[in-house]
N, C-alpha and C. Protein backbone atom coordinates (compact mmCIF):
# COMPACT_ATOMS: atom_id res chain seq x y z
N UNK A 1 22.51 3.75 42.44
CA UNK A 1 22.00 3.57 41.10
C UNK A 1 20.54 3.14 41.15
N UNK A 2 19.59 3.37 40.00
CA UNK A 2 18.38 3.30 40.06
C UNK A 2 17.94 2.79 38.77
N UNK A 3 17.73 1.44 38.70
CA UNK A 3 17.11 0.77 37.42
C UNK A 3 16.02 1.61 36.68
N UNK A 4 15.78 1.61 35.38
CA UNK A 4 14.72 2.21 35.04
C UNK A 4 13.43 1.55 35.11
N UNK A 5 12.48 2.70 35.50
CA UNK A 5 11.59 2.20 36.24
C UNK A 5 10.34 1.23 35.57
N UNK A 6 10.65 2.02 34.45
CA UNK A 6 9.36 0.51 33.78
C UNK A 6 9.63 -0.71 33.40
N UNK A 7 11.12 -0.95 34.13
CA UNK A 7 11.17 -2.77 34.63
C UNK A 7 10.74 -3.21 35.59
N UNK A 8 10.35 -2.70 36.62
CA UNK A 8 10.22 -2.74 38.00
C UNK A 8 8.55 -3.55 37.90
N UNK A 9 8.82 -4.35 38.88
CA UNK A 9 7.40 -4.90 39.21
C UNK A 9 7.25 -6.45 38.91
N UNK A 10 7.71 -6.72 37.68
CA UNK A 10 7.82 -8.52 37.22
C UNK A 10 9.10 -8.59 36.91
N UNK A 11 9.56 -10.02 37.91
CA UNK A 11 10.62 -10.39 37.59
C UNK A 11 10.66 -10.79 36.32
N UNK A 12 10.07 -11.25 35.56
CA UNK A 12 10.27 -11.37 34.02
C UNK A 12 10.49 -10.08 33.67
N UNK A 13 10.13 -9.44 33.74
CA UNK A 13 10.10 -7.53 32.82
C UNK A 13 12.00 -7.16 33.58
N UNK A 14 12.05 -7.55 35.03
CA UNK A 14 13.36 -7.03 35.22
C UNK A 14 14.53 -8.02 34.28
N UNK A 15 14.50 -8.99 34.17
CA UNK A 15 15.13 -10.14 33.93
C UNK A 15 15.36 -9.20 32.01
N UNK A 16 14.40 -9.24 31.46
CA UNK A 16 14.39 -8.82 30.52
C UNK A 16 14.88 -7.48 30.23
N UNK A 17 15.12 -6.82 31.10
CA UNK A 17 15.76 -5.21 31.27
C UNK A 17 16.90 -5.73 31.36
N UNK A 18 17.85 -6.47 32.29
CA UNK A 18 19.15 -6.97 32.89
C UNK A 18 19.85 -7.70 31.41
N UNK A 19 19.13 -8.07 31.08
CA UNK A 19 19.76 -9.34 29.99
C UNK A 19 19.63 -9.52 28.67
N UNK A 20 18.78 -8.47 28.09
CA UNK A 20 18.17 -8.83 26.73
C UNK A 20 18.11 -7.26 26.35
N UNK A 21 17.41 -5.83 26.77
CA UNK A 21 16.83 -5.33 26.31
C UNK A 21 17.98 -4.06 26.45
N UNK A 22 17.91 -3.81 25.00
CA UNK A 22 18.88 -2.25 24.83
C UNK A 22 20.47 -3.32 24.62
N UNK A 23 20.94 -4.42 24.48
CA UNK A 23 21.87 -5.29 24.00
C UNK A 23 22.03 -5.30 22.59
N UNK A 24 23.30 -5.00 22.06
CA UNK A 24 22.93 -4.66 20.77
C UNK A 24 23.09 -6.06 19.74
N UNK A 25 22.45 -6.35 19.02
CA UNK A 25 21.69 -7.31 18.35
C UNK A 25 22.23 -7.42 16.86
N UNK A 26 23.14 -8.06 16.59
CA UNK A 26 23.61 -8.51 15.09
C UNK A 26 23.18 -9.34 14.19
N UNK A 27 22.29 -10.38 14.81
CA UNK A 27 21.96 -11.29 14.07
C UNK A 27 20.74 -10.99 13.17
N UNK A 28 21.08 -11.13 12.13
CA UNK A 28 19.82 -10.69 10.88
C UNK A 28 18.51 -11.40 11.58
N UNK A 29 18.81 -12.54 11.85
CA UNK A 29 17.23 -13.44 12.06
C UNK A 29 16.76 -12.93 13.35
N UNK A 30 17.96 -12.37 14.54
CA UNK A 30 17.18 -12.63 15.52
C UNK A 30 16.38 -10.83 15.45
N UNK A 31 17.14 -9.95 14.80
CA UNK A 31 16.46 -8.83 14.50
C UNK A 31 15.38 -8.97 13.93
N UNK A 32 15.02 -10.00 12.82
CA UNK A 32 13.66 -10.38 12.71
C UNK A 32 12.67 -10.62 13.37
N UNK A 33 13.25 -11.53 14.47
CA UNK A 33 12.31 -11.50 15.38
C UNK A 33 11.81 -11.25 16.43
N UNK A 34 12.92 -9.93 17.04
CA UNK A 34 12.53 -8.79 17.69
C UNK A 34 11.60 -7.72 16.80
N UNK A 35 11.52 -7.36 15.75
CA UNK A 35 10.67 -6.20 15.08
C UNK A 35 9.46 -7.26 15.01
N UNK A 36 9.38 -8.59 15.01
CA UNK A 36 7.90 -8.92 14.67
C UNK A 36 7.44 -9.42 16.22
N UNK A 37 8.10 -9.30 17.08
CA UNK A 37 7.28 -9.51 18.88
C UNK A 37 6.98 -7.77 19.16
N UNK A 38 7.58 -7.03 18.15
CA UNK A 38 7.29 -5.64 18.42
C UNK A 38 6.30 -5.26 17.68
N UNK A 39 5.34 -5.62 16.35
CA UNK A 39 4.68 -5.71 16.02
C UNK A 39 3.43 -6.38 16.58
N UNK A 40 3.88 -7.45 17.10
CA UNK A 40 2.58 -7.75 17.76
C UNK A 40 2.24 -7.38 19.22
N UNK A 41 3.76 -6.56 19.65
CA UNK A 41 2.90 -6.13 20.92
C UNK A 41 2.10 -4.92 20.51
N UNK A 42 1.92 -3.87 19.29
CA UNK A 42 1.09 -2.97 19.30
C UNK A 42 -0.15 -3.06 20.07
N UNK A 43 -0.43 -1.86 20.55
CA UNK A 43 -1.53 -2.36 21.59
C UNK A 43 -1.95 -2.86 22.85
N UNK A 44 -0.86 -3.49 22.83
CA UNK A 44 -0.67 -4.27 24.28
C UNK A 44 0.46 -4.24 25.10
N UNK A 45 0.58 -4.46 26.59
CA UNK A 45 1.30 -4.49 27.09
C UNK A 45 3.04 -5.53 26.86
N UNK A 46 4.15 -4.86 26.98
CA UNK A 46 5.39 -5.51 26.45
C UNK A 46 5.30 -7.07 27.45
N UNK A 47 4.67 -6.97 28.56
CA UNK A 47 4.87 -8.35 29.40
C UNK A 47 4.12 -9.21 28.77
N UNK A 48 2.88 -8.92 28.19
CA UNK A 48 1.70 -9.90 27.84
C UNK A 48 2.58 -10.58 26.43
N UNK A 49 3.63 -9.95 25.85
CA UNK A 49 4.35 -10.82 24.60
C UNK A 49 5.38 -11.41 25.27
N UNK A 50 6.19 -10.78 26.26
CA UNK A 50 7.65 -11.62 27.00
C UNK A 50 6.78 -12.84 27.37
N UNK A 51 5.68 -12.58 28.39
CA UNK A 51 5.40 -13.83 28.88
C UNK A 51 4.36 -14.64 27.60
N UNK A 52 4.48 -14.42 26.30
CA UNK A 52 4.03 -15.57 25.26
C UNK A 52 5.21 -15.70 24.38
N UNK A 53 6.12 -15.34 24.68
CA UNK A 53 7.27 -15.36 23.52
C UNK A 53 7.72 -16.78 23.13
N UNK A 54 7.81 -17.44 24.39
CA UNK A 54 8.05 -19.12 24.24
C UNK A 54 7.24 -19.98 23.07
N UNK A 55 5.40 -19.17 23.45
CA UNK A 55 4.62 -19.52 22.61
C UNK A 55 4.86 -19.19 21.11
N UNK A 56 4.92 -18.23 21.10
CA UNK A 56 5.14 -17.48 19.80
C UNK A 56 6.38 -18.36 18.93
N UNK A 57 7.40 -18.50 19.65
CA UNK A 57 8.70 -19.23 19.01
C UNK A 57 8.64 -19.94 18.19
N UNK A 58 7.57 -21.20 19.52
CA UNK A 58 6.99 -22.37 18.81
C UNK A 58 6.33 -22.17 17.81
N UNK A 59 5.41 -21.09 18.14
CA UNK A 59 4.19 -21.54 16.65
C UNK A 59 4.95 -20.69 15.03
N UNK A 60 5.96 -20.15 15.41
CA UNK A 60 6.33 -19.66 14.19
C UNK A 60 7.52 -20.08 13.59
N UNK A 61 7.60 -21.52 14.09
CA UNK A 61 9.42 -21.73 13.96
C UNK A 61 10.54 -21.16 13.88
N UNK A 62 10.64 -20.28 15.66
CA UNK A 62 12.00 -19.58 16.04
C UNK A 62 11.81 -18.37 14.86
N UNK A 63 10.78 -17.88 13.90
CA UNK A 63 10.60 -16.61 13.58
C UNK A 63 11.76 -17.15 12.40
N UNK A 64 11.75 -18.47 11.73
CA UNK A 64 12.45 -18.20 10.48
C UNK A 64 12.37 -17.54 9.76
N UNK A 65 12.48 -16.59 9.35
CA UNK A 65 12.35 -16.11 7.94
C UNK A 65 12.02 -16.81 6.67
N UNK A 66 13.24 -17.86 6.60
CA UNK A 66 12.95 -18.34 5.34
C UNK A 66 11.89 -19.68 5.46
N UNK A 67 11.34 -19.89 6.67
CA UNK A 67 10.32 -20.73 6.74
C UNK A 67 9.26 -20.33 6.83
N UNK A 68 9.15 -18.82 7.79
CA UNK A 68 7.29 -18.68 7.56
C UNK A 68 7.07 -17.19 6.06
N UNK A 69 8.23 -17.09 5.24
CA UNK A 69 8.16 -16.80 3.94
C UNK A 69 6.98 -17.45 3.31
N UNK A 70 7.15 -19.01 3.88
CA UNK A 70 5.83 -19.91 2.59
C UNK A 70 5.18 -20.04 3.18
N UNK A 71 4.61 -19.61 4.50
CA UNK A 71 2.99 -19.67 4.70
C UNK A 71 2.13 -18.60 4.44
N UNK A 72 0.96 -19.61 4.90
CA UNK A 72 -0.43 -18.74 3.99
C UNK A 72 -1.32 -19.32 4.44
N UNK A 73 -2.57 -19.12 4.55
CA UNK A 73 -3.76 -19.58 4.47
C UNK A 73 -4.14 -20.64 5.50
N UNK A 74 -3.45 -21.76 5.28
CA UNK A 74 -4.21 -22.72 6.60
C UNK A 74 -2.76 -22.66 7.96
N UNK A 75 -1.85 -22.06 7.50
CA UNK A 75 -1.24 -21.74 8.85
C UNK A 75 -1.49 -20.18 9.26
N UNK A 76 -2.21 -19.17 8.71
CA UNK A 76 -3.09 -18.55 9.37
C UNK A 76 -3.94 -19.14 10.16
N UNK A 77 -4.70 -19.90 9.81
CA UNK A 77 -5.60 -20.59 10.24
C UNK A 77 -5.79 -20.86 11.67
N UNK A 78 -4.40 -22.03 11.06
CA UNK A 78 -3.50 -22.71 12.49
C UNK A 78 -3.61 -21.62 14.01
N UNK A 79 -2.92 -20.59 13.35
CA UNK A 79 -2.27 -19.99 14.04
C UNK A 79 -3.83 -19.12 14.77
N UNK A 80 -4.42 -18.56 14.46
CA UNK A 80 -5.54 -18.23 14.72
C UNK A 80 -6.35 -18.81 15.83
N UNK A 81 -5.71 -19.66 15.91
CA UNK A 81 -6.26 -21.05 16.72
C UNK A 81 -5.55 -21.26 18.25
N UNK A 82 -4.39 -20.58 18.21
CA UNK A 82 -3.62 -20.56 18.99
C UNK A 82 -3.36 -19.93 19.89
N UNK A 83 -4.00 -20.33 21.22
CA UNK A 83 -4.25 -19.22 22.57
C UNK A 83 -2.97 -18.81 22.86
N UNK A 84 -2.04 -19.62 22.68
CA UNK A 84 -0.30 -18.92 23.57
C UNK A 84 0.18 -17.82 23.03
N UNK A 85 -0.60 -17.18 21.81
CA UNK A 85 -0.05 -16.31 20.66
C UNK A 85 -0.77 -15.22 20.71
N UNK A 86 -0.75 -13.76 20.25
CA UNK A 86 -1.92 -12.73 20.19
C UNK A 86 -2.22 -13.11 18.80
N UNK A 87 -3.69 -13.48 19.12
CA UNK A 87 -3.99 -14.23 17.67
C UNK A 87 -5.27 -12.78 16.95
N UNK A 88 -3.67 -12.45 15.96
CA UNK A 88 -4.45 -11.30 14.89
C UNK A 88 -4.60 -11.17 13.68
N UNK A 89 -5.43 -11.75 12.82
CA UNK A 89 -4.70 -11.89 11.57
C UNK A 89 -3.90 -11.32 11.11
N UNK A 90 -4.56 -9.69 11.05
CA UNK A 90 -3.70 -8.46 10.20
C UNK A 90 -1.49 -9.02 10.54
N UNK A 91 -1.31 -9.08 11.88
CA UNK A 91 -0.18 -9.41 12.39
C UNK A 91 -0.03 -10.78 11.98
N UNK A 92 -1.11 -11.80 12.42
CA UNK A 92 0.25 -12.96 11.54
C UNK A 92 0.80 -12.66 10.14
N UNK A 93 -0.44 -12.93 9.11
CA UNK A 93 -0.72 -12.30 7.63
C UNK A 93 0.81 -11.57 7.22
N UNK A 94 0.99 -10.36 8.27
CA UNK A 94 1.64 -9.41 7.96
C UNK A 94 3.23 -10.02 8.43
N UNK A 95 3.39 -10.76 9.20
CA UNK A 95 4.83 -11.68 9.42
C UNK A 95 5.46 -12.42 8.73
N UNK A 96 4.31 -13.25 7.65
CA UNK A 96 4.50 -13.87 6.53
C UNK A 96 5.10 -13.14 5.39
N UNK A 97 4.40 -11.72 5.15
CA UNK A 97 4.87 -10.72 4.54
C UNK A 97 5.97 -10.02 4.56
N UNK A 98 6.10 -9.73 6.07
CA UNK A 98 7.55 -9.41 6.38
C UNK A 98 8.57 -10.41 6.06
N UNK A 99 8.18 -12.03 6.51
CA UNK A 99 9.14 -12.67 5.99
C UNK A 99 10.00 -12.92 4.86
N UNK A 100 8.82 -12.37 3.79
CA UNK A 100 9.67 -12.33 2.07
C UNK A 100 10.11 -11.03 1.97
N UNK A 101 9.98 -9.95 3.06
CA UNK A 101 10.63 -8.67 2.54
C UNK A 101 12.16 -8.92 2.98
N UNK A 102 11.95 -9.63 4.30
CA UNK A 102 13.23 -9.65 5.42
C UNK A 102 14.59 -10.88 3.66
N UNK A 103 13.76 -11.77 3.44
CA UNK A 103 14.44 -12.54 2.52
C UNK A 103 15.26 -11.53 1.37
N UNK A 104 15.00 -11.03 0.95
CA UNK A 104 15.05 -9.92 -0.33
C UNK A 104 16.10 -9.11 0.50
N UNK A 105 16.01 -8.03 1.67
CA UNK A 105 17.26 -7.45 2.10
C UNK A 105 18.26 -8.11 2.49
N UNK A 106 18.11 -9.63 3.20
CA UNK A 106 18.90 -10.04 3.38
C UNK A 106 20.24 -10.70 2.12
N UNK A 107 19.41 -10.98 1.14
CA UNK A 107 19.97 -11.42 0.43
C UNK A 107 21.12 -10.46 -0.48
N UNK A 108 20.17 -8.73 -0.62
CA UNK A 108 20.85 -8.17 -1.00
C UNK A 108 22.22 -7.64 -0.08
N UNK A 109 21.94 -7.13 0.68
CA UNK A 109 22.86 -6.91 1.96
C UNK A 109 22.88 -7.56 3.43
N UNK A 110 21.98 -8.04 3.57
CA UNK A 110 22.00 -8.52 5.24
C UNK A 110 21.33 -7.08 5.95
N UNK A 111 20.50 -8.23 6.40
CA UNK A 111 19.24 -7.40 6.95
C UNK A 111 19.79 -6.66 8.04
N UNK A 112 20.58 -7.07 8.97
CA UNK A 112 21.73 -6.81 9.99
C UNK A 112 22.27 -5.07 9.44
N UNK A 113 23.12 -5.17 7.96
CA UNK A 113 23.49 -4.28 8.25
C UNK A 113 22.76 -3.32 7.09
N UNK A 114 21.26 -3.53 6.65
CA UNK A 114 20.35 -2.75 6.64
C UNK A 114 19.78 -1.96 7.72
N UNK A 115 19.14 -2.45 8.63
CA UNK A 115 18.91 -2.02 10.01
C UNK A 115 20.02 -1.45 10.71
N UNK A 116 21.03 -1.84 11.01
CA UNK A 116 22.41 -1.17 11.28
C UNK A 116 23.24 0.61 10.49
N UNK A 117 22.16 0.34 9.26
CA UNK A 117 23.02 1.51 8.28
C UNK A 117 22.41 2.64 9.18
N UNK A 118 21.12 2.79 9.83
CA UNK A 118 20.15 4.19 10.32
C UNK A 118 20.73 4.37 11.33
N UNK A 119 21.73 3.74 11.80
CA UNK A 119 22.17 4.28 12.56
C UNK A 119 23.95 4.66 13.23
N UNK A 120 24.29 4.65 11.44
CA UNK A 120 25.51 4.35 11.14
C UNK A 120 26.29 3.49 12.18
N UNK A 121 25.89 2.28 12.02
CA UNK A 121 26.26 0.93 12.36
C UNK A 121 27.02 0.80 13.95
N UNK A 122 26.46 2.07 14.44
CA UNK A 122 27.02 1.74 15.89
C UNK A 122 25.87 2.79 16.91
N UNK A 123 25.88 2.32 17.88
CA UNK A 123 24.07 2.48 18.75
C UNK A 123 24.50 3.77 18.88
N UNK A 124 22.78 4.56 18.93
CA UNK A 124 22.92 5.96 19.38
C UNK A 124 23.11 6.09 20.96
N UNK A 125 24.18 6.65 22.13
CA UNK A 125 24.19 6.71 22.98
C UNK A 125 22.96 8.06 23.96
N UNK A 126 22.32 8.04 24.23
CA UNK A 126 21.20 8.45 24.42
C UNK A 126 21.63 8.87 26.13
N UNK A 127 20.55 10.15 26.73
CA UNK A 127 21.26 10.70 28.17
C UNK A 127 20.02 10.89 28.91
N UNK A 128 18.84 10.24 29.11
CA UNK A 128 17.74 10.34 29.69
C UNK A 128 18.11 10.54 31.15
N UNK A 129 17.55 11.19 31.72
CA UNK A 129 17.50 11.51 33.38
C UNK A 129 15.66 10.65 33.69
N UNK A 130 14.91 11.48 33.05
CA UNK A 130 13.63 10.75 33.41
C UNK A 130 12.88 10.19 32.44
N UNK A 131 12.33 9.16 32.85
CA UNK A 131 11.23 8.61 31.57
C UNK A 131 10.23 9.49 30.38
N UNK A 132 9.89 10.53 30.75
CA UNK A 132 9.24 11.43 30.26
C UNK A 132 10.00 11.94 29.73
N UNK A 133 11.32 12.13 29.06
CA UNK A 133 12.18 12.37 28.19
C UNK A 133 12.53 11.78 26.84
N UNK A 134 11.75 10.38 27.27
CA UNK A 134 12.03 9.37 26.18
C UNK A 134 11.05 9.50 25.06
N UNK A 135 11.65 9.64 23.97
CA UNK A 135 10.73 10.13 22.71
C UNK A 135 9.96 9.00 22.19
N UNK A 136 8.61 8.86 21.54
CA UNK A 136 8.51 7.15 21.51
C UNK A 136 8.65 7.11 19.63
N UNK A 137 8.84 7.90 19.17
CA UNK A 137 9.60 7.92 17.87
C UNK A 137 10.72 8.54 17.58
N UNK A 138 11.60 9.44 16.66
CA UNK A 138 12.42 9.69 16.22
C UNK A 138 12.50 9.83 14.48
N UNK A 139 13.16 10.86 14.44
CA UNK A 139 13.35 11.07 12.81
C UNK A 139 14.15 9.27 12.27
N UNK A 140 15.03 8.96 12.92
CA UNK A 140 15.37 7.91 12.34
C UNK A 140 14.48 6.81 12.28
N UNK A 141 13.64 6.48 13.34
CA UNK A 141 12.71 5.82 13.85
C UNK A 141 11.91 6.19 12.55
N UNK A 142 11.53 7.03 11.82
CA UNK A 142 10.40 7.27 11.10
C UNK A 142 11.52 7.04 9.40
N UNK A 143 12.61 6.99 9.77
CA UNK A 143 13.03 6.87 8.30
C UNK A 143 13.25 5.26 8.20
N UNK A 144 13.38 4.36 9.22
CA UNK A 144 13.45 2.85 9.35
C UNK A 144 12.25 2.27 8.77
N UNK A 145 11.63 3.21 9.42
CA UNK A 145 9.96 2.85 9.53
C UNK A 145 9.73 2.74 7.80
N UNK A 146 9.60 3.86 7.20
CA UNK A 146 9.96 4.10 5.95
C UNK A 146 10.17 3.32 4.85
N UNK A 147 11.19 3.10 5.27
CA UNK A 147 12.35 1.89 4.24
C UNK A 147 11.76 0.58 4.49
N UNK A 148 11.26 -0.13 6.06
CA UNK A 148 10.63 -0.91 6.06
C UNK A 148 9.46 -1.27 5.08
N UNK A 149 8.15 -0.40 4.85
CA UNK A 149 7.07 -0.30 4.77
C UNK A 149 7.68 -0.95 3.14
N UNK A 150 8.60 0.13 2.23
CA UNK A 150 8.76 0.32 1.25
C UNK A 150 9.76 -1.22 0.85
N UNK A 151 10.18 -2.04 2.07
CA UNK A 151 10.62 -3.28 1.18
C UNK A 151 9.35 -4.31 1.01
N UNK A 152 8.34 -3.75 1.93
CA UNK A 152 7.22 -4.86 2.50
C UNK A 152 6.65 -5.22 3.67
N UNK A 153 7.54 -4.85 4.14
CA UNK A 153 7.64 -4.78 5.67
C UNK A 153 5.93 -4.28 6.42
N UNK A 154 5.21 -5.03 7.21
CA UNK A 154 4.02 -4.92 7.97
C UNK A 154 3.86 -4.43 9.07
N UNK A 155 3.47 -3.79 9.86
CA UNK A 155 3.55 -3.55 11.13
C UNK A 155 4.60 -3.12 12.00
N UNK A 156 5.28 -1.91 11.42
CA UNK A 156 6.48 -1.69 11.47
C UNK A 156 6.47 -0.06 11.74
N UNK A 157 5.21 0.33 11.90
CA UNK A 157 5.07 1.98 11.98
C UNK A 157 6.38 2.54 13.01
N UNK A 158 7.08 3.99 13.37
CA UNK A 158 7.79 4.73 13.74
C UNK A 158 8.11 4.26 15.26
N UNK A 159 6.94 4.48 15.81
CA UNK A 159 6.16 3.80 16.90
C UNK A 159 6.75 2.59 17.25
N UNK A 160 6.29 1.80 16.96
CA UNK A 160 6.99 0.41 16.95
C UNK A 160 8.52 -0.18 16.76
N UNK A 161 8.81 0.59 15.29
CA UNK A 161 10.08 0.78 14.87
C UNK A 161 11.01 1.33 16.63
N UNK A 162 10.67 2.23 16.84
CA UNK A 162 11.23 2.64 17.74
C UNK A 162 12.06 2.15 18.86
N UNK A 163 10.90 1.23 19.20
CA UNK A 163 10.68 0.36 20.67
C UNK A 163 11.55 -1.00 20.10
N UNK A 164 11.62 -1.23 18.67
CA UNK A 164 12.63 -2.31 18.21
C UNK A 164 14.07 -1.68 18.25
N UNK A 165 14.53 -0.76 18.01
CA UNK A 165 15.39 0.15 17.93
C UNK A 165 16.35 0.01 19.91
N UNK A 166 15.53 0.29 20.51
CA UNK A 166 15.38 0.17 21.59
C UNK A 166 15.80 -1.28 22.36
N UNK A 167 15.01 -1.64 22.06
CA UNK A 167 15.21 -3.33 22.43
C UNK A 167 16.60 -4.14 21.87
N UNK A 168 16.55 -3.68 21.12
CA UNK A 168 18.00 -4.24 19.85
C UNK A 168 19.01 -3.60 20.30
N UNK A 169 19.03 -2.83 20.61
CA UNK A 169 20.39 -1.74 21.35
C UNK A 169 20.86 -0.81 19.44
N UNK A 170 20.11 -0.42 19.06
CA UNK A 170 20.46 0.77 18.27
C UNK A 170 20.50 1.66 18.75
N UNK A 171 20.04 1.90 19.70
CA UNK A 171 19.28 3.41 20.74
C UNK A 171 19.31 2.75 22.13
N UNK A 172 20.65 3.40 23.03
CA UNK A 172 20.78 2.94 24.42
C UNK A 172 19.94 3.99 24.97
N UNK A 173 18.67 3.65 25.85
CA UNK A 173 17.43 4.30 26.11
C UNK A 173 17.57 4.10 27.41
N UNK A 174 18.29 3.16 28.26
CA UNK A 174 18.70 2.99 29.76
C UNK A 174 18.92 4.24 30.10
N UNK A 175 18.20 4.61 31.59
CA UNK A 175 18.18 5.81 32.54
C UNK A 175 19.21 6.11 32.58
N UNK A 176 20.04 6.97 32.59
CA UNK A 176 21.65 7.56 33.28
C UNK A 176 21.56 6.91 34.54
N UNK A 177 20.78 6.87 35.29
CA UNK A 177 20.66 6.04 36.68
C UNK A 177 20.60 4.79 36.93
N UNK A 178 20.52 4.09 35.62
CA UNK A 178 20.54 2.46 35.42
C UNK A 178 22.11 1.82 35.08
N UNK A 179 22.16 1.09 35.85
CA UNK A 179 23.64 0.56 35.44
C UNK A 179 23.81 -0.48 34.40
N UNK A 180 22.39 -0.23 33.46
CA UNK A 180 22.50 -1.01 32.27
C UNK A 180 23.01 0.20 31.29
N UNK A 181 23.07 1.51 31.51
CA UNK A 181 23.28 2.07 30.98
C UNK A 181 24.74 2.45 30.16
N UNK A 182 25.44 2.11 31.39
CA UNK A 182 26.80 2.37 31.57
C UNK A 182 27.36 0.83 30.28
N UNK A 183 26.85 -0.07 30.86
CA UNK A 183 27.27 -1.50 30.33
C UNK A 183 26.92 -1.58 29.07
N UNK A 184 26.12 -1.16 28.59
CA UNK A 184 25.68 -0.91 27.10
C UNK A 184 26.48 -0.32 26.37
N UNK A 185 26.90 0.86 27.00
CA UNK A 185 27.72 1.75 26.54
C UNK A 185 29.07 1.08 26.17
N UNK A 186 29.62 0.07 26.88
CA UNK A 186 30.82 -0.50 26.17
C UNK A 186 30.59 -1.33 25.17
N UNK A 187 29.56 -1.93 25.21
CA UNK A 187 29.00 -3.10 24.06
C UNK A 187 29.24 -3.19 22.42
């Protein structure tokens, strides 16, 4: 068997392949705050956010929803200020934003099984042989994307959407040669 290869290299990045990534993900909040570490990795490498995520936790309180709903202005600020974090406005700004969209679906349905409906509520099983197979959007990916934008939702393009999709285990994206692949698959 052969892990997929763009874990390889940092034991944090493998650790995070083994244990976290492509696991499928129920919790409304913590889906929150996988799509907004996926937002702010735009641009940047996925290690440079694993290895600030601790930071990030802290400065956003565990990615409440219904707590960074009421910020504004001087916890921009704050936060701006804050080397452990990718400090961007457009992305904090836009987390705050997301936070009152994430409030509103949740309330109507649960954000859980909003995000869950695109993909009729059980992960797409996916058959990659090589990395260069892997699409970095998707029609669903672009209809999430979509629905996001349209509750409020910031930083959430197809793109991105995707790689949350991914991470969350909506879309088992593990190599056929990875034996995370297989294990997902019962999940």
């Amino acid at each position: 068997m052969e892990w997929c290869r763009w874990a390889e290299g940092d034991p944090l990045n493998q650790a995070y392949h083994d244990e976290e990534w492509g696991v499928p993900v129920n919790d409304s909040k913590k889906l929150f705050e996988c799509l907004m570490l996926e937002g702010f990795q735009a641009g940047l490498s996925w290690i440079t956010i694993l290895r600030k995520r601790a930071n990030f936790r802290a400065a956003f309180d565990n990615f409440d929803p219904d707590i960074i709903s009421n910020w504004g202005d001087q916890e921009t600020e704050t936060l701006l200020q804050n080397a452990g974090i990718v400090r961007h406005r457009g992305k904090i700004e836009g987390a705050f934003a997301s936070a009152r969209a994430w409030q509103i679906i949740e309330k109507k349905q649960g954000f859980s099984n909003f995000i869950w409906g695109f993909v009729d509520g059980k992960p797409i099983q996916n058959t990659w042989s090589d990395l260069s197979e892997v699409p970095s959007k998707t029609e669903r990916a672009e209809a999430l994307s979509k629905a996001l934008k349209k509750q409020g939702f910031k930083f959430c393009g197809p793109t991105i959407v995707y790689a949350f999709m991914q991470a969350t285990g909506l879309v088992n994206d593990h190599m056929l040669t990875c034996p995370q692949h297989l294990q997902n698959q019962g999940r």
